[in-house]
N, C-alpha and C. Protein backbone atom coordinates (compact mmCIF):
# COMPACT_ATOMS: atom_id res chain seq x y z
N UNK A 1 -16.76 12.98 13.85
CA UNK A 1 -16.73 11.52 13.83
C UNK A 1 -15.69 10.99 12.84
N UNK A 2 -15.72 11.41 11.46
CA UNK A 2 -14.62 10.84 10.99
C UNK A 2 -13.65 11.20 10.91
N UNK A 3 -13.28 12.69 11.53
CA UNK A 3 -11.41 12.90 11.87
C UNK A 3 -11.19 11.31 12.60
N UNK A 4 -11.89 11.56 13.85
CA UNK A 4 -11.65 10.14 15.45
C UNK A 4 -11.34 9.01 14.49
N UNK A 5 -12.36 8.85 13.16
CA UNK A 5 -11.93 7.06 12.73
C UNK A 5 -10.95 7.27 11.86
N UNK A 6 -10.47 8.08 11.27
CA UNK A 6 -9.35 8.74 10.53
C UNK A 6 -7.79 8.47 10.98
N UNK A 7 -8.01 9.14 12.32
CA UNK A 7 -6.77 8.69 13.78
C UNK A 7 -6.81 7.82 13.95
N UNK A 8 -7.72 6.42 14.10
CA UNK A 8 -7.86 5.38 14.89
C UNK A 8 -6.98 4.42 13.65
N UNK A 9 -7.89 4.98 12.37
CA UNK A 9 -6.89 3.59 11.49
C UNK A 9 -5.80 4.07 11.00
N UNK A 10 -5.17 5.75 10.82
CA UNK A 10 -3.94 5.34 10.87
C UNK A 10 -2.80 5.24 12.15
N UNK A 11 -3.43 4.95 13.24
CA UNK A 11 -2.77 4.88 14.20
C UNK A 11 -1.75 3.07 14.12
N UNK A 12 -2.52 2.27 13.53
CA UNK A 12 -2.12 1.27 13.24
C UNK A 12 -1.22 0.94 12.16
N UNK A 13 -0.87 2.01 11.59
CA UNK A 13 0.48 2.00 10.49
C UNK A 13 1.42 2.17 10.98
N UNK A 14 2.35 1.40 10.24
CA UNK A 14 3.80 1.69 10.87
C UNK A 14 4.28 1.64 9.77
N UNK A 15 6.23 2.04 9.66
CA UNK A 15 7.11 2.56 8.50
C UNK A 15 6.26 1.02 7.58
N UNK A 16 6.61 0.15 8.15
CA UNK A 16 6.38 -0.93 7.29
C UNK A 16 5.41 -1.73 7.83
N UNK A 17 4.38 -2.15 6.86
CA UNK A 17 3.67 -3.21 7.47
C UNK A 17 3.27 -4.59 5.78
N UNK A 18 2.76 -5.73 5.98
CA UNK A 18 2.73 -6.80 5.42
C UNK A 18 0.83 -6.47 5.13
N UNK A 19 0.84 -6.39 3.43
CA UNK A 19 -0.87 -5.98 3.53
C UNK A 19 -1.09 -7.25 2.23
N UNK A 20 -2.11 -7.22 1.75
CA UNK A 20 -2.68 -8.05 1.25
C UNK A 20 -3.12 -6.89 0.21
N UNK A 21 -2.50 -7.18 -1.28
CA UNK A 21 -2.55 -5.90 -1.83
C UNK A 21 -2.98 -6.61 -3.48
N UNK A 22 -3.82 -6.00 -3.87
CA UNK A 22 -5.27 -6.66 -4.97
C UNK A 22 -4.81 -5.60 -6.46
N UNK A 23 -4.80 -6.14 -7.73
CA UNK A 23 -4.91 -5.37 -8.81
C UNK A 23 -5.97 -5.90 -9.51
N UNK A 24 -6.30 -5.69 -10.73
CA UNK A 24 -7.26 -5.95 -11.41
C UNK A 24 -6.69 -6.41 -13.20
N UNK A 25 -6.85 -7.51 -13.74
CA UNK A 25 -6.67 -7.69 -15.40
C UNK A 25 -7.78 -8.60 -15.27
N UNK A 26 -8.39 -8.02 -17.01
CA UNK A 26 -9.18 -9.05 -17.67
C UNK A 26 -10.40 -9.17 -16.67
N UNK A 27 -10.59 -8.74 -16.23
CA UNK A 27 -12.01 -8.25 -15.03
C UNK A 27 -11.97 -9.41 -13.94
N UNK A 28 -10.61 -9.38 -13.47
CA UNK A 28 -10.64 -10.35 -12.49
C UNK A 28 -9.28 -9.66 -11.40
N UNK A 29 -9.95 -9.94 -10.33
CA UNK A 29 -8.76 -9.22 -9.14
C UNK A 29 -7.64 -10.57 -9.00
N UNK A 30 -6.58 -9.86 -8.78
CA UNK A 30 -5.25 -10.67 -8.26
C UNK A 30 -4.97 -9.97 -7.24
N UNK A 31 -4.92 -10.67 -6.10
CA UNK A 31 -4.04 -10.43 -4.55
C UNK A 31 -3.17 -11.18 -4.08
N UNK A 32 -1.97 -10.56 -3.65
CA UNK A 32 -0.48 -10.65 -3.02
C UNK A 32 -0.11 -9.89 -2.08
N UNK A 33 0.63 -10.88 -1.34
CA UNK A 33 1.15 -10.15 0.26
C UNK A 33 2.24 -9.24 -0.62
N UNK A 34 2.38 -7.71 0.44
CA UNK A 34 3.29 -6.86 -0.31
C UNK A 34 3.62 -6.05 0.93
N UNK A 35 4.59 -5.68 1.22
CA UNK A 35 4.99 -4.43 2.42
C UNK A 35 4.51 -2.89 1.79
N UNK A 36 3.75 -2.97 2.37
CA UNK A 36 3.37 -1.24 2.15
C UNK A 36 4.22 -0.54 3.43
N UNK A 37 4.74 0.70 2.57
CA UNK A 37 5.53 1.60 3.56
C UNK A 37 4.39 2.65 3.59
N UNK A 38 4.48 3.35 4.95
CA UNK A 38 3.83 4.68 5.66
C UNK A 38 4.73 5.54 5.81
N UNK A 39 5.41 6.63 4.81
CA UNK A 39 6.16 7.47 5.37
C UNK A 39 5.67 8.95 5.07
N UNK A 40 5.64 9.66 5.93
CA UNK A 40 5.26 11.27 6.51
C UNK A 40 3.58 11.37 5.53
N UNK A 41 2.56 10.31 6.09
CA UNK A 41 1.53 10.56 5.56
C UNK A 41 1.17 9.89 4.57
N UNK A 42 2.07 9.04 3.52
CA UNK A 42 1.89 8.94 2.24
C UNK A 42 2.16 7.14 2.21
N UNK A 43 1.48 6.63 0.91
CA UNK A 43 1.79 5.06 1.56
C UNK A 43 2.29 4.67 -0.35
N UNK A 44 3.57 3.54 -0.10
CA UNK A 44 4.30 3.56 -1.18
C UNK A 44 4.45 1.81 -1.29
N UNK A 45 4.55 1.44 -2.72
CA UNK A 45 5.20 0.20 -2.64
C UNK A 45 6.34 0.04 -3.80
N UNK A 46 7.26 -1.50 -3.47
CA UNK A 46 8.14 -1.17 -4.84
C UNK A 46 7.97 -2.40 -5.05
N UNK A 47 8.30 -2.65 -6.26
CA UNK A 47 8.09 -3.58 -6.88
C UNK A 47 9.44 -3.75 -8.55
N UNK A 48 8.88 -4.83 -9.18
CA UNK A 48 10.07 -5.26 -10.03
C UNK A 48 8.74 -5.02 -11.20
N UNK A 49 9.76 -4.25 -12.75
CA UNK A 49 9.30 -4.28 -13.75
C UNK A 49 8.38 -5.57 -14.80
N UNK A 50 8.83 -6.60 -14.23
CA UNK A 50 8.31 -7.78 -14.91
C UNK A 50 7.62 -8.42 -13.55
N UNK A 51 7.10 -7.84 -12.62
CA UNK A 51 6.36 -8.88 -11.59
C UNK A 51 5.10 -8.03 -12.46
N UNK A 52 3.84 -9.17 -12.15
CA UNK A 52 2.59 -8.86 -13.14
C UNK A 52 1.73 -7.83 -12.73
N UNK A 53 2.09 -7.54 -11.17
CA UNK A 53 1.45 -6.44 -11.12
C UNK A 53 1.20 -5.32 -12.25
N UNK A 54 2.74 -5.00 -12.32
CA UNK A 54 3.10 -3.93 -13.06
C UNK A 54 2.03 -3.93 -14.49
N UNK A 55 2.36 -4.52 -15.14
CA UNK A 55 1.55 -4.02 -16.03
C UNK A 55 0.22 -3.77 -15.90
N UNK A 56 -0.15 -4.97 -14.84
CA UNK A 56 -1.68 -4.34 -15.01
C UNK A 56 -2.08 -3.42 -14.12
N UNK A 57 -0.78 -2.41 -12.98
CA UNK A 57 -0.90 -0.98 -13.08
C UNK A 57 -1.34 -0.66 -14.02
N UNK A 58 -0.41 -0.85 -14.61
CA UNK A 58 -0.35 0.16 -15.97
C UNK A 58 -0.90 0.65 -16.82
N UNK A 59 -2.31 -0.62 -16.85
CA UNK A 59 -2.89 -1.32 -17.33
C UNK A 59 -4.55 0.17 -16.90
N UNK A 60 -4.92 -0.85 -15.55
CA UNK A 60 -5.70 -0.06 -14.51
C UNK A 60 -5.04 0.22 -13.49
N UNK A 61 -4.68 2.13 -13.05
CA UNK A 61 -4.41 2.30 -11.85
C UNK A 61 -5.10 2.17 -10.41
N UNK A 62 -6.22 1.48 -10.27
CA UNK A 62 -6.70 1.32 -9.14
C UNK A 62 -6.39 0.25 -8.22
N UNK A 63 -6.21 0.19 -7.05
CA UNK A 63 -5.50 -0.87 -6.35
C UNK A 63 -6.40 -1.27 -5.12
N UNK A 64 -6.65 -2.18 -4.51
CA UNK A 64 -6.97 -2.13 -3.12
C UNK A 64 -6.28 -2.97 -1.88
N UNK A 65 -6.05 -2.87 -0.75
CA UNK A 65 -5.22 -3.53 0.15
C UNK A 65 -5.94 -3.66 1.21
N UNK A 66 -5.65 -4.98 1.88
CA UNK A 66 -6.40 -5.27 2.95
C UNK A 66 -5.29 -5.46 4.11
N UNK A 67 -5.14 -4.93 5.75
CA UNK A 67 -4.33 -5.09 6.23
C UNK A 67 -5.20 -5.71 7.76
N UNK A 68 -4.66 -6.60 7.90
CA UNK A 68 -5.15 -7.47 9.08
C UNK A 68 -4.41 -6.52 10.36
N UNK A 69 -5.47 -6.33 11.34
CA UNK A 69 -5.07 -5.59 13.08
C UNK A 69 -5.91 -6.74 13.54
N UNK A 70 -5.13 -6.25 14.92
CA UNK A 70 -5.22 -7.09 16.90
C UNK A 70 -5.05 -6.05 17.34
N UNK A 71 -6.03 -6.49 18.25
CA UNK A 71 -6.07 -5.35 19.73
C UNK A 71 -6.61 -6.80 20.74
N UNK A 72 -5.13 -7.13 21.45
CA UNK A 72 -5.55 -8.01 22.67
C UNK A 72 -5.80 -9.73 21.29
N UNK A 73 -7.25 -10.02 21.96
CA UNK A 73 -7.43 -11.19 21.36
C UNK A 73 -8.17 -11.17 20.40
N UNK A 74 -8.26 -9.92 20.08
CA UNK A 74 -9.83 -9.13 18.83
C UNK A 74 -9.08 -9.02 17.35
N UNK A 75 -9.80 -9.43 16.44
CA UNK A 75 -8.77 -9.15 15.31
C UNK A 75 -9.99 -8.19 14.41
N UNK A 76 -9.35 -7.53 13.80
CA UNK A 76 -10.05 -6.22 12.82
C UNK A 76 -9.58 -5.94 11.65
N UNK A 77 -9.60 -5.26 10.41
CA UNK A 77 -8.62 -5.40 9.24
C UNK A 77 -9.24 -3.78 8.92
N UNK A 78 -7.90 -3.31 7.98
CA UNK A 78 -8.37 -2.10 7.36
C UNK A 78 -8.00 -2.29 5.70
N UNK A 79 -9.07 -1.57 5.26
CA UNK A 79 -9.15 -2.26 3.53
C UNK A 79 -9.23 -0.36 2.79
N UNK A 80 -8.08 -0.19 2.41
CA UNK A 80 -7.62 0.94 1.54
C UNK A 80 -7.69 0.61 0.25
N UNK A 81 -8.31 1.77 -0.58
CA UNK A 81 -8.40 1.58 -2.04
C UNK A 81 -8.29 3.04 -2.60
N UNK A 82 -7.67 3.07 -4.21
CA UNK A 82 -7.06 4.01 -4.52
C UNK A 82 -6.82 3.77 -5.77
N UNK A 83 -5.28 4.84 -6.06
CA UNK A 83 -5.29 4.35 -7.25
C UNK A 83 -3.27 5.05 -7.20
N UNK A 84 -2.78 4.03 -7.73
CA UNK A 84 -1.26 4.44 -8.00
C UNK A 84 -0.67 5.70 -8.85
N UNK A 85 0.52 5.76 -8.19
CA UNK A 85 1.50 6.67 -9.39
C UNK A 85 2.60 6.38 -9.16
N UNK A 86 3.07 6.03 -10.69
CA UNK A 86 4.41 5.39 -10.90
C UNK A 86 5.42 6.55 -10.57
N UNK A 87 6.36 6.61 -9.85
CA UNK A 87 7.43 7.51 -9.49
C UNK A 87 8.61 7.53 -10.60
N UNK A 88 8.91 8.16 -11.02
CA UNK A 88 10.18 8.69 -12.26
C UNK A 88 10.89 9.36 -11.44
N UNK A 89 10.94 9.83 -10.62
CA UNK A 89 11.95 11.22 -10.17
C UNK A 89 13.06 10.70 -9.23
N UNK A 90 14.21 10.43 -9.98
CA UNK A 90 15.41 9.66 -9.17
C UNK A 90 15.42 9.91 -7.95
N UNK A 91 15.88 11.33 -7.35
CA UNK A 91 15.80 11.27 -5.95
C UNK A 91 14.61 11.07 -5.19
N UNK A 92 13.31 10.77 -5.24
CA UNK A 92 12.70 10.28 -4.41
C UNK A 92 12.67 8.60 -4.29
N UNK A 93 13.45 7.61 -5.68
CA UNK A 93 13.77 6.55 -5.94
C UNK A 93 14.87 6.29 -5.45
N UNK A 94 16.08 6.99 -5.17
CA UNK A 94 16.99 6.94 -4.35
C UNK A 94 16.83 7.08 -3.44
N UNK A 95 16.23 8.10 -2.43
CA UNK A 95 15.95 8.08 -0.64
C UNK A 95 15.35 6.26 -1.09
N UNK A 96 14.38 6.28 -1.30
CA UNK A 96 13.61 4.83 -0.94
C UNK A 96 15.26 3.65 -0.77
N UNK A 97 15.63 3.91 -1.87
CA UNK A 97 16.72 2.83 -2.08
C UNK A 97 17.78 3.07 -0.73
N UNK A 98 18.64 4.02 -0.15
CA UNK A 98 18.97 4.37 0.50
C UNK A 98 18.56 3.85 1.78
N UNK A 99 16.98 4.16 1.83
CA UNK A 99 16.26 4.40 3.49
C UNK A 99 15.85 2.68 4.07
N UNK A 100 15.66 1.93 2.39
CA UNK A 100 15.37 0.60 2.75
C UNK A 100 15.84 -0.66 2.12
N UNK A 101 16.48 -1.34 3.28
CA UNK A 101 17.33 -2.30 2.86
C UNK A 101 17.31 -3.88 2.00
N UNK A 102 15.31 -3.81 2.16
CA UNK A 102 14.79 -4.55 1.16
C UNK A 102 14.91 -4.36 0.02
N UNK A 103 14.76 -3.12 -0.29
CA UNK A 103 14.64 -2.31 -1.59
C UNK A 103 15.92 -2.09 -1.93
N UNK A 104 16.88 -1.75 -1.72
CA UNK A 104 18.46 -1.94 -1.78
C UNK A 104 18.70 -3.40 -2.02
N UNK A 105 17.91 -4.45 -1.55
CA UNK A 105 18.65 -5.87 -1.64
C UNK A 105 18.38 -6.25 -3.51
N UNK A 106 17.21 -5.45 -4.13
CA UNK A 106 17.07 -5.90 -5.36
C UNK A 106 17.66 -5.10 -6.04
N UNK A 107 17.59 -3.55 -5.77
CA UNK A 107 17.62 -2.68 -7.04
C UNK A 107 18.50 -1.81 -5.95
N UNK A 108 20.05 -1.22 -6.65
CA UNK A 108 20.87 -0.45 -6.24
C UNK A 108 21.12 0.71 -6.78
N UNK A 109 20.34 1.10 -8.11
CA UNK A 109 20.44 2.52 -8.67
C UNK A 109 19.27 2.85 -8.67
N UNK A 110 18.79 3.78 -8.28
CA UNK A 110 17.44 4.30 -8.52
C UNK A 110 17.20 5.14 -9.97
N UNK A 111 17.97 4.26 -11.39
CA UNK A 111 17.54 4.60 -12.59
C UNK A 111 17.17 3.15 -13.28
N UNK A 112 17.39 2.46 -11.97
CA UNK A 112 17.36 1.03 -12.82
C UNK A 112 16.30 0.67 -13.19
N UNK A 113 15.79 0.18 -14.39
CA UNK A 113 14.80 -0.23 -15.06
C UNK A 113 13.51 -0.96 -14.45
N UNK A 114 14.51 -2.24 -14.02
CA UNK A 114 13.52 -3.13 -13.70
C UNK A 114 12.87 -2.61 -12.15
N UNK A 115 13.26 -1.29 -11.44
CA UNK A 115 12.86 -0.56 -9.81
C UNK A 115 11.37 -0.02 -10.41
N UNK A 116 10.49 -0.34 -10.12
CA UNK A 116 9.19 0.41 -9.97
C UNK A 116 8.78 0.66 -8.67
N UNK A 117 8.57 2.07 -8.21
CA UNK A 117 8.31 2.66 -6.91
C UNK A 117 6.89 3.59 -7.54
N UNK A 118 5.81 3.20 -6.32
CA UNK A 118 4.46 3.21 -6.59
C UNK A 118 4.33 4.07 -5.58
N UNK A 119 3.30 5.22 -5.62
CA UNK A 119 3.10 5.65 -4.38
C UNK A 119 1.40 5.28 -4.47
N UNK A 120 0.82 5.09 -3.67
CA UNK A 120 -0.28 4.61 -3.24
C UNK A 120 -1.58 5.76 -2.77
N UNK A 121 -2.00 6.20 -3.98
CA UNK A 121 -2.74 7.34 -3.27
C UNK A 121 -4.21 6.97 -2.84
N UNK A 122 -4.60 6.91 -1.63
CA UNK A 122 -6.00 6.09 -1.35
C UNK A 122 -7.01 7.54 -1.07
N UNK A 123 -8.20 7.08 -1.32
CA UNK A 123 -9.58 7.82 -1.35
C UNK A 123 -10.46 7.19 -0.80
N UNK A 124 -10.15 5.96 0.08
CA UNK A 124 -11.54 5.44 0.31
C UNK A 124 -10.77 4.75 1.59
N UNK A 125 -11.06 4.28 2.55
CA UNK A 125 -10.69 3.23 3.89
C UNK A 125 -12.28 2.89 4.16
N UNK A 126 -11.70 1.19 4.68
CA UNK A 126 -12.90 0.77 5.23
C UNK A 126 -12.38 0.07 6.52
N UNK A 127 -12.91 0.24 7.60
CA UNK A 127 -12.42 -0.30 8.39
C UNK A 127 -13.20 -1.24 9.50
N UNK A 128 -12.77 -2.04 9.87
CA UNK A 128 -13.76 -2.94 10.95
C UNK A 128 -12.60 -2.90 12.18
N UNK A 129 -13.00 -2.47 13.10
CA UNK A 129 -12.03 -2.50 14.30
C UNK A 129 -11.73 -3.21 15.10
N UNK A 130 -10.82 -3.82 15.81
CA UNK A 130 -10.57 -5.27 16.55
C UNK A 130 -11.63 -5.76 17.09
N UNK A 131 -12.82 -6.54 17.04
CA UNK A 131 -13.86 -7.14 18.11
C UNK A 131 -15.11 -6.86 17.30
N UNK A 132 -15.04 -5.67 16.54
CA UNK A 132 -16.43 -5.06 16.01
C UNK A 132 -17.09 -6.23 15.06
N UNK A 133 -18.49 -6.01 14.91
CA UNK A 133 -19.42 -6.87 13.70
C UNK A 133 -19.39 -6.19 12.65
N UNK A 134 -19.90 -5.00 12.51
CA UNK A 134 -19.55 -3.70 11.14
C UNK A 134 -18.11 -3.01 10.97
N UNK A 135 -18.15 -2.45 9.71
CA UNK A 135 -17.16 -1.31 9.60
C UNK A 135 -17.34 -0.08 9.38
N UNK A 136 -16.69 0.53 9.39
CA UNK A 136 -16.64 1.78 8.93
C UNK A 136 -16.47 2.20 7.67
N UNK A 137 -16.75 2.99 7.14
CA UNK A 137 -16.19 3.41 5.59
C UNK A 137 -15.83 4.66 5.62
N UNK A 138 -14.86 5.52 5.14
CA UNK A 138 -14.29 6.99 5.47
C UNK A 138 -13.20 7.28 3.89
N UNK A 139 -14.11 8.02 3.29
CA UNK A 139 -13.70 9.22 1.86
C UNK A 139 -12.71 9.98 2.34
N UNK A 140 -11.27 9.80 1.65
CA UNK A 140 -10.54 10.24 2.23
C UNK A 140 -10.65 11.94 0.94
């Protein structure tokens, strides 16, 4: 049963998608639209050294994201939670810079300061599927 819901919600990722992505300071959540990338399995975001996220990464690594699906006229959302790691290692900060042209439009060296590249490691999905009343929940 939960390989099937495993497949089903990441069948709905793509390289890029627009999520609704939550940190935590001072015991209060902050959420912002953010492009989470899906590449070979793994889900990443970038971001700028002085946007507020960052610190309160830094702060607390746990994150959660909510991503709105359709199927037809049914709408469903999948809600990933986890916890970050800040990337240091130039060449995997360079492919990113390279591979995406958003990420190229701010930051052109992948030693540059203000480039924070997050990879997104999740342990938990919850999912409600286009039409459904419940969700699912699945320990990754």
């Amino acid at each position: 049963m939960s390989e099937n819901i495993k497949k089903e919600i990441f069948s709905y990722f793509k390289q890029m998608q627009t999520v609704f992505f939550a940190t935590c300071d001072k015991e209060r959540p902050y959420v912002r639209p953010m492009l989470l990338l899906y590449i070979d399995g793994k889900f990443w975001v970038a971001t700028g050294a002085d946007d507020a996220k960052t610190p309160q990464l830094k702060k607390n690594p746990h994150f959660e994201f909510c991503y709105f699906i359709e199927a037809g006229n049914e709408h469903g959302y999948i809600r990933g939670a986890g916890m970050v790691n800040f990337i240091s290692d130039l060449e995997i900060r360079k492919k990113f810079i390279d591979d995406f042209g958003y990420i190229r439009h701010y930051w052109q060296e992948p030693d540059d300061p203000d480039y924070v590249l997050l990879e997104c490691k999740i342990d938990h999905f919850e999912y409600m599927r286009p039409g459904a009343q419940t969700a699912d929940s699945l320990e990754i």
